[in-house]
C-alpha atoms as a PDB file:
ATOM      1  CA  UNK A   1     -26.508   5.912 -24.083  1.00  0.00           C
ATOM      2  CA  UNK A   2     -28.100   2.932 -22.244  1.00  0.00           C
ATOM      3  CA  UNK A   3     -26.003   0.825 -19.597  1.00  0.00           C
ATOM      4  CA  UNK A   4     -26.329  -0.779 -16.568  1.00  0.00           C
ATOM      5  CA  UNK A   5     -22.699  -1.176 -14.588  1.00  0.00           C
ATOM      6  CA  UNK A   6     -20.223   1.679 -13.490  1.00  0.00           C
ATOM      7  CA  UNK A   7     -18.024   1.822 -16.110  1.00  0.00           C
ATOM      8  CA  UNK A   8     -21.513   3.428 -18.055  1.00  0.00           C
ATOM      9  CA  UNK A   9     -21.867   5.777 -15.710  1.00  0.00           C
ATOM     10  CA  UNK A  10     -19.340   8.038 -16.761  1.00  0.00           C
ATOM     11  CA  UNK A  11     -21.132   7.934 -20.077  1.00  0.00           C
ATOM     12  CA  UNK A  12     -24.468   8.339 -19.437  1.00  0.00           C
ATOM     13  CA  UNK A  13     -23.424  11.187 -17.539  1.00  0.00           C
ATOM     14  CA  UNK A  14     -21.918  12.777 -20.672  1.00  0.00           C
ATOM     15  CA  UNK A  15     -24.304  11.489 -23.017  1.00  0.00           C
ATOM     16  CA  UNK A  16     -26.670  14.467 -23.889  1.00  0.00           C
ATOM     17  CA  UNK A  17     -29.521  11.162 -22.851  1.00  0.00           C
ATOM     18  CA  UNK A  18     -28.777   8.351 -20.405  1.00  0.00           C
ATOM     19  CA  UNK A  19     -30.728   5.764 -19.871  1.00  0.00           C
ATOM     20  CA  UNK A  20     -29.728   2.698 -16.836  1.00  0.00           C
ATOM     21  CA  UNK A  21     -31.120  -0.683 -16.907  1.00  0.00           C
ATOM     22  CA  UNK A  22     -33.331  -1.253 -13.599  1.00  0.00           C
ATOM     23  CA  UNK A  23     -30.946  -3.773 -12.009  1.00  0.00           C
ATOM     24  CA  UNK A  24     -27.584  -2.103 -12.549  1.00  0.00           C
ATOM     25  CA  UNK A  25     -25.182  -0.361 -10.506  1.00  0.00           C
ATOM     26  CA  UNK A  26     -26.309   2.528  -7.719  1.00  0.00           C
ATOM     27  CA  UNK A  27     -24.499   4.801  -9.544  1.00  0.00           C
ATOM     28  CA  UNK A  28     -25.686   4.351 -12.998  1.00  0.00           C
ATOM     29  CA  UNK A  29     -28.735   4.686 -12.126  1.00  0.00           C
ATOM     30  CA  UNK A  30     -28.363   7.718 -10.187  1.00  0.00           C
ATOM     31  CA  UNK A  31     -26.240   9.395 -13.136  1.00  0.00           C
ATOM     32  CA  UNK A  32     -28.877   8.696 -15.518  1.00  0.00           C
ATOM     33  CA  UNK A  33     -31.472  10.429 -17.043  1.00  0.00           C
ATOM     34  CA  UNK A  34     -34.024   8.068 -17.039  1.00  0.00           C
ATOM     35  CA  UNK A  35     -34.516   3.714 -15.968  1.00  0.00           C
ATOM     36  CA  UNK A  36     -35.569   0.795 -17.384  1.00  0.00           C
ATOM     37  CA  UNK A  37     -37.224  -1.058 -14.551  1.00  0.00           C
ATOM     38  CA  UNK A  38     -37.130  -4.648 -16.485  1.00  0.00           C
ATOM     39  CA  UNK A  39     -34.000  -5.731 -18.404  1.00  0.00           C
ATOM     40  CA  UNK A  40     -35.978  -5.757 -21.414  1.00  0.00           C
ATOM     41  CA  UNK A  41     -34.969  -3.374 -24.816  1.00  0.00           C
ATOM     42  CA  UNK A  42     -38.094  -2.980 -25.844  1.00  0.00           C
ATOM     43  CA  UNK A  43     -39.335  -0.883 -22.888  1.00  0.00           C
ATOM     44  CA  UNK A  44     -36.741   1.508 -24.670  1.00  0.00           C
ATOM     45  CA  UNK A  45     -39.369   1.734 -27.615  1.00  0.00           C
ATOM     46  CA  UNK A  46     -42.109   2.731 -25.320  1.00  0.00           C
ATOM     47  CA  UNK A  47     -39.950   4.976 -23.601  1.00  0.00           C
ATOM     48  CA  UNK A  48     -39.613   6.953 -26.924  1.00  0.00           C
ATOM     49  CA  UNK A  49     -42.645   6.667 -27.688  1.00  0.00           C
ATOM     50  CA  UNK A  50     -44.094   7.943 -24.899  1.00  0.00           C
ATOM     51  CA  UNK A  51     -42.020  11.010 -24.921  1.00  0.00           C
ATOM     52  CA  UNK A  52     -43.065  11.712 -28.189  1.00  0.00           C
ATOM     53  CA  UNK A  53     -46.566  11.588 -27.180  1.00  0.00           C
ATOM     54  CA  UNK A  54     -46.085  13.572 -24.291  1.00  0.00           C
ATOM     55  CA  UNK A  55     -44.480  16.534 -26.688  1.00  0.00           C
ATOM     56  CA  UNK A  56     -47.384  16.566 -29.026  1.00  0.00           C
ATOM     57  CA  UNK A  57     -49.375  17.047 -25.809  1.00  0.00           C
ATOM     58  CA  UNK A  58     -47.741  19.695 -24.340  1.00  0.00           C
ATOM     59  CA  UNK A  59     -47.699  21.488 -27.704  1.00  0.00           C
ATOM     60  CA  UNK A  60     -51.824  20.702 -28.490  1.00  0.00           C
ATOM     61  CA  UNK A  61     -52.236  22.112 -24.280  1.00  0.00           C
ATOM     62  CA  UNK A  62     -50.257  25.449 -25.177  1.00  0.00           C
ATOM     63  CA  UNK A  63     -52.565  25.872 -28.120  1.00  0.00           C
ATOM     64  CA  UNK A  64     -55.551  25.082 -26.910  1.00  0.00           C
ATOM     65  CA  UNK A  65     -54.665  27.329 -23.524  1.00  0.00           C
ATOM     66  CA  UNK A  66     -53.326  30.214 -26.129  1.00  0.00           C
ATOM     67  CA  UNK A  67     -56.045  29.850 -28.214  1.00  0.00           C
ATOM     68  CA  UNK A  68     -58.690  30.376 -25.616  1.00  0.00           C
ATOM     69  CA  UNK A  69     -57.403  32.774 -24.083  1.00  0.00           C
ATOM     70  CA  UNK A  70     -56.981  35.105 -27.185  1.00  0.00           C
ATOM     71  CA  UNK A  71     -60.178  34.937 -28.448  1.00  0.00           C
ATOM     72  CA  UNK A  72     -61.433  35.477 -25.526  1.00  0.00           C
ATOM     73  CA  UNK A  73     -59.495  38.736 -24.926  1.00  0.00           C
ATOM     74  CA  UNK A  74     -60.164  39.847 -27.715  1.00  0.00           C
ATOM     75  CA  UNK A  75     -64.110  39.538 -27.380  1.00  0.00           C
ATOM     76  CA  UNK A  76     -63.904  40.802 -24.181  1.00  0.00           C
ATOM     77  CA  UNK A  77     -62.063  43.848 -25.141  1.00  0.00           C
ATOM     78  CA  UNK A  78     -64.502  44.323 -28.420  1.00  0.00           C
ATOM     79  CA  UNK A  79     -67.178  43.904 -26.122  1.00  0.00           C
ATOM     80  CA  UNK A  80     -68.833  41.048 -27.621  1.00  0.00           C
ATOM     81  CA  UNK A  81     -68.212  38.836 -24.187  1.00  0.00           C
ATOM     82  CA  UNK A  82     -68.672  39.815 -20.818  1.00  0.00           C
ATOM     83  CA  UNK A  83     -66.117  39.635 -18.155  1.00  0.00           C
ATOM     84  CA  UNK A  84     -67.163  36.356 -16.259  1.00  0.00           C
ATOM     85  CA  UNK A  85     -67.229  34.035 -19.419  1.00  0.00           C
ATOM     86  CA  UNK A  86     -63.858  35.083 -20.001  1.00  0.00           C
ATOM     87  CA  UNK A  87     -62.730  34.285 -16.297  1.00  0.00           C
ATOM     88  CA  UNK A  88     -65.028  30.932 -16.625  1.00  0.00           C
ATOM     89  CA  UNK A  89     -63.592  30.317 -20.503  1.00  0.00           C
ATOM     90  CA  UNK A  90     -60.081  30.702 -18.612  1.00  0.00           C
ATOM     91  CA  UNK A  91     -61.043  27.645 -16.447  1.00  0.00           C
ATOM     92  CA  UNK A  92     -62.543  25.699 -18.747  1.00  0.00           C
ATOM     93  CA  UNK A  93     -59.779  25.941 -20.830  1.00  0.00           C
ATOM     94  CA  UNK A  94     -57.852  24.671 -17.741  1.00  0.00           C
ATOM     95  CA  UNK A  95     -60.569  21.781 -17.512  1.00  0.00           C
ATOM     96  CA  UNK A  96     -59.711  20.947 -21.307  1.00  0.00           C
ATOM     97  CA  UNK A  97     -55.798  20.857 -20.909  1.00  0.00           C
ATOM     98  CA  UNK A  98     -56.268  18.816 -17.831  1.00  0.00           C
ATOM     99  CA  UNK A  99     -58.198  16.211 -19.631  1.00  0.00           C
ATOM    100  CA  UNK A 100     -56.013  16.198 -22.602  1.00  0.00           C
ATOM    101  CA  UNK A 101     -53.137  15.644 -20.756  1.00  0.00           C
ATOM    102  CA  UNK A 102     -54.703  12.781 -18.912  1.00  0.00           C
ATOM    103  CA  UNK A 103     -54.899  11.147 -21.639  1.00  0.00           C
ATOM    104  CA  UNK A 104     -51.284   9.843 -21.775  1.00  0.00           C
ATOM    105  CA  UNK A 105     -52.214   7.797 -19.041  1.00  0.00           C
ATOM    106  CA  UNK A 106     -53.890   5.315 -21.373  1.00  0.00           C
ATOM    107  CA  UNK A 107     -50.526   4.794 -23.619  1.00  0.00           C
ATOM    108  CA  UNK A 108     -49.191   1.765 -23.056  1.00  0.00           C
END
């Protein structure tokens, strides 16, 4: 549901997404979930598609954090790693899901 006055509010509110328009009402924009902050549509677009972006993020970081970390249990407990390149693999795989996530920054 997008609106901007008080008689959206109400809606937005129920709505299971709301979204207010930057210059409307107080309360619709405090009952929404998210704002427009130009009275432009098409921000609506990169809204979505940002949030699209940023769930294909989050699910590539829980991989890539998962990922490293199980191998590198497991070649820790076969013995085939020692225990500091595990603890320093643990922080670099922080490093890497840092970085990845910065780059949402660059969407436009």
């Amino acid at each position: 549901m997008v609106g901007d006055g008080i008689n959206d509010a109400p809606a937005m509110k129920a709505a299971t997404i709301g979204i207010a328009m930057g210059s409307g009402t107080d309360v619709a924009l405090e009952t929404a979930d998210a704002a427009l902050t130009h009275n432009r549509l098409t921000g609506l677009a990169q809204m979505i598609s940002l949030a699209r972006a940023t769930h294909a993020n989050i699910r590539q970081n829980i991989a890539i954090a998962l990922g490293l970390k199980g191998i590198f249990l497991i070649t820790t407990l076969l013995g085939l790693t020692g225990l500091w390149l595990a603890v320093l693999a643990d922080t670099g795989a922080t490093v890497l899901v840092t970085v990845n996530a910065l780059r949402l920054l660059r969407q436009k």
